[in-house]
Protein backbone atom coordinates (compact mmCIF):
# COMPACT_ATOMS: atom_id res chain seq x y z
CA UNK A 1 11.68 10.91 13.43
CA UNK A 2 10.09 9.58 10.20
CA UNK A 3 6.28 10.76 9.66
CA UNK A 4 3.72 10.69 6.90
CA UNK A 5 1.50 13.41 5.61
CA UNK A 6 -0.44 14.87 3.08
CA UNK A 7 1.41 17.06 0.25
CA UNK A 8 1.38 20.53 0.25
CA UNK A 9 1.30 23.03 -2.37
CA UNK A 10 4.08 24.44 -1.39
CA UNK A 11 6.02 21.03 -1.49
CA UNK A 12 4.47 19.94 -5.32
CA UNK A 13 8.76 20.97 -6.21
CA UNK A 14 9.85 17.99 -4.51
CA UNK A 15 8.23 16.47 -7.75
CA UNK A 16 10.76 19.03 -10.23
CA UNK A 17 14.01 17.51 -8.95
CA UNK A 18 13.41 13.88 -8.30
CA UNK A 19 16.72 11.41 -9.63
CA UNK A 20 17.89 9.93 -12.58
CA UNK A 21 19.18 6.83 -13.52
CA UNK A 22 22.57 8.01 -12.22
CA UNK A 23 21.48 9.42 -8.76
CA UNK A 24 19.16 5.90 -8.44
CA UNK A 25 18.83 3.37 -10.72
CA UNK A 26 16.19 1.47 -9.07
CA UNK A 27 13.62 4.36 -9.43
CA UNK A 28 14.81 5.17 -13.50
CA UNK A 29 11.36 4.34 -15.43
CA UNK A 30 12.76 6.46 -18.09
CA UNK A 31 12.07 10.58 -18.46
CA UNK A 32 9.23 11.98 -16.78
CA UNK A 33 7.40 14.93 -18.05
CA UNK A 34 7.74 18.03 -15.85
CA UNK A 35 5.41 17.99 -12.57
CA UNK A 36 2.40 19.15 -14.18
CA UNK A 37 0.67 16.28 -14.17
CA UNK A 38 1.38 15.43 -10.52
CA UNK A 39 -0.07 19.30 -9.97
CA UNK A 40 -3.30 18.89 -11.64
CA UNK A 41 -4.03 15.38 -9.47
CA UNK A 42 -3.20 17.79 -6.62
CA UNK A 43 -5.44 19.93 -7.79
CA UNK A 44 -7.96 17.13 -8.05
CA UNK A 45 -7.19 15.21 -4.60
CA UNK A 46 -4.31 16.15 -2.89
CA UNK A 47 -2.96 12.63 -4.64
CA UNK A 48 -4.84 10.14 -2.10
CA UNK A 49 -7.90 8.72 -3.69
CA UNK A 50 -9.82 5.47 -3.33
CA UNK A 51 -7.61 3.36 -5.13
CA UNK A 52 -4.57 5.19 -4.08
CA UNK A 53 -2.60 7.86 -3.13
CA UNK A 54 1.14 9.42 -2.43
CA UNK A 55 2.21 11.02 0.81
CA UNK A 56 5.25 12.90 1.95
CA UNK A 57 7.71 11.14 4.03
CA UNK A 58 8.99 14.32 6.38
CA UNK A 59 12.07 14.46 8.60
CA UNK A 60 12.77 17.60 10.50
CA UNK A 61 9.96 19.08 8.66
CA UNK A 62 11.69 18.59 5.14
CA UNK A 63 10.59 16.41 2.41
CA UNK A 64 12.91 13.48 1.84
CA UNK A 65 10.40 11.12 0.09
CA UNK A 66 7.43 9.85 -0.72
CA UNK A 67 5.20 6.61 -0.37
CA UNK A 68 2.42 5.46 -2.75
CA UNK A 69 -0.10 2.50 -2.64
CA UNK A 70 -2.70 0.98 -5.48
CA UNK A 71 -4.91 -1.55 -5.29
CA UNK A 72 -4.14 -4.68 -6.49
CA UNK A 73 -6.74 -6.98 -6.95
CA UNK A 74 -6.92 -10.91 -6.54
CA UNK A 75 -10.28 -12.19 -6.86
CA UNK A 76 -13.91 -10.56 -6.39
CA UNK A 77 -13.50 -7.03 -5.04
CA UNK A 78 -13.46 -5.22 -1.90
CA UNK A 79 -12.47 -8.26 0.02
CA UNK A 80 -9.64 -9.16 -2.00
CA UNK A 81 -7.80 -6.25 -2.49
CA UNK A 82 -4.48 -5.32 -1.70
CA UNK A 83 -2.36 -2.38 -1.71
CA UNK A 84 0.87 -2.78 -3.77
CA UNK A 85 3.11 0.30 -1.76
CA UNK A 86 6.19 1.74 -3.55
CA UNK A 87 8.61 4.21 -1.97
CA UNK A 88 11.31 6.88 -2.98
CA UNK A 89 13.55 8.48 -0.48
CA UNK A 90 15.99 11.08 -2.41
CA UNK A 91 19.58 9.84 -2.41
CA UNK A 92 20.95 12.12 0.73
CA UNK A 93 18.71 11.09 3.17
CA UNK A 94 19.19 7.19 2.26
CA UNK A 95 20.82 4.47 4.30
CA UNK A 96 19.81 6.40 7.53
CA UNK A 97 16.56 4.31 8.31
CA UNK A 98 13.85 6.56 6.82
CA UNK A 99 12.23 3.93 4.00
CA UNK A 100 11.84 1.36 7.25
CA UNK A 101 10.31 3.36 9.28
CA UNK A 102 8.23 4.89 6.26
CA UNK A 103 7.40 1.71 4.80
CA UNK A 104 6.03 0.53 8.42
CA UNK A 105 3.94 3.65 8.75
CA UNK A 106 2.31 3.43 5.78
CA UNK A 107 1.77 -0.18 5.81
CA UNK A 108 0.25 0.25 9.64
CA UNK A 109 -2.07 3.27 7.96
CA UNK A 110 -3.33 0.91 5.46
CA UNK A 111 -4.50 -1.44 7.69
CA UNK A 112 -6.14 1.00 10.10
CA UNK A 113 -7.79 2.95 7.58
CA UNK A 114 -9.18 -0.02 5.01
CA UNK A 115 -10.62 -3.80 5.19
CA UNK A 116 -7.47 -5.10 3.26
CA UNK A 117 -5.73 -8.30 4.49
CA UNK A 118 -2.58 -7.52 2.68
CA UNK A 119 -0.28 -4.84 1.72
CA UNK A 120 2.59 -5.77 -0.44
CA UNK A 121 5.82 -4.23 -2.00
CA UNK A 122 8.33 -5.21 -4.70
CA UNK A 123 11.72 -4.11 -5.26
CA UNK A 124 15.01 -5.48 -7.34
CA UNK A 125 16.58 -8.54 -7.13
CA UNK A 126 19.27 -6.48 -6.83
CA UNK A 127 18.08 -3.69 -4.38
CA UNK A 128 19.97 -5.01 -1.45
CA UNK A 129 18.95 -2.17 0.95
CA UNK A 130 15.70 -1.83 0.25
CA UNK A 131 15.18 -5.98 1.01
CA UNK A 132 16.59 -5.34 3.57
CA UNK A 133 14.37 -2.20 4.63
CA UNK A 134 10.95 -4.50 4.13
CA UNK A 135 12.39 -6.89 6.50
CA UNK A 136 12.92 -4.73 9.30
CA UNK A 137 9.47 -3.03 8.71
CA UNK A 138 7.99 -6.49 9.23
CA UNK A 139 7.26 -7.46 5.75
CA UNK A 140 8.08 -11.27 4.48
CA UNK A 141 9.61 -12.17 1.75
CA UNK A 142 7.66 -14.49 -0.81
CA UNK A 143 9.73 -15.22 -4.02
CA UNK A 144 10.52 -13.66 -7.33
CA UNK A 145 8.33 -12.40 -10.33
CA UNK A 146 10.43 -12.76 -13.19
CA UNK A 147 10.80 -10.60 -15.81
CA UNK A 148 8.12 -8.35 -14.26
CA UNK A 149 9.10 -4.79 -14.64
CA UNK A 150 10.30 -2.93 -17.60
CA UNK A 151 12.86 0.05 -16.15
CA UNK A 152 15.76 1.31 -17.66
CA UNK A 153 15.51 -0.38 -21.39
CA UNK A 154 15.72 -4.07 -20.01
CA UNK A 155 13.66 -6.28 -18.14
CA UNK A 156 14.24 -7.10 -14.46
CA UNK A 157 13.25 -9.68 -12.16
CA UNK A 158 11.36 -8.51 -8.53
CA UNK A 159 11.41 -9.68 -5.35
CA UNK A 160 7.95 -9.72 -3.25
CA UNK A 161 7.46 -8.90 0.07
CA UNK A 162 4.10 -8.90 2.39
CA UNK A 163 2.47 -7.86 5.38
CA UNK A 164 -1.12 -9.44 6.15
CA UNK A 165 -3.45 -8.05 8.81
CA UNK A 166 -2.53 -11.19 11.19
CA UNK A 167 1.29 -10.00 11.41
CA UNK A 168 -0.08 -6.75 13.13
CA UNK A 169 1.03 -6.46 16.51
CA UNK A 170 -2.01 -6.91 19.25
């Protein structure tokens, strides 16, 4: 069973030993510095503020991920904000189901927690899986933003995916 919560300090290492490019080239923005900056937002807000946050995905009480959100805005603010949600689930616990049911949770916390009408997620043209992991956590697909995100040294188009509050179930 798949469930979201807050970071620890005692799980701030998950941050140390994420992937590179080899382990998943989808996630590969290019060297990070070590985790002290992720420590002093921490230190700050336990990484969830108002215009976004991170949480631990957790399976069998390990952490095998994470989720973020930001806001994304599309006209005059609050009322037409989004949240853009991004995932990472390290490469051994992949392919077993946790980014669906992750991705669902956090989209279903969104909307219970804030007045947003839409929560939305990119990924790869490429990014089979993960297409197909939006898709089973209810999301639709909308198109392609071309040339939209810089990862790796090149340029790579993106395939958009949404929920909107009317897709929520009851």
């Amino acid at each position: 069973m798949v469930t979201l919560r807050m970071f620890t300090q005692s799980d701030l290492g998950y941050f140390d030993h994420l992937p590179g490019a080899e382990e998943d080239p989808f996630s590969f923005y290019g060297f990070r510095e070590s985790g002290g900056r992720i420590r002093a937002q921490f230190a700050e807000n336990q990484l969830v503020g108002e215009a976004g946050g991170t949480l631990a995905v957790v399976v069998g009480g390990s952490v095998v991920g994470d989720v973020q959100w930001h806001v994304v805005p599309y006209g005059l603010a609050p009322m037409s904000n989004s949240f853009n949600i991004g995932i990472r689930v390290l490469p051994a616990h992949q392919g077993q189901g946790h980014g669906t049911a992750a991705q669902r949770a956090i989209a279903d916390y969104l909307f219970a927690t804030y007045l947003v009408n839409r929560v939305e997620a990119c990924t790869d043209v490429d990014n089979a899986a993960e297409q197909r992991a939006l898709e089973k956590a209810g999301f639709t697909r909308e198109g392609v933003l071309r040339g939209a995100q810089w990862r790796a040294g090149a340029w790579h188009d993106l395939v958009v995916f949404s929920r909107v509050r009317s897709d929520q179930p009851g």
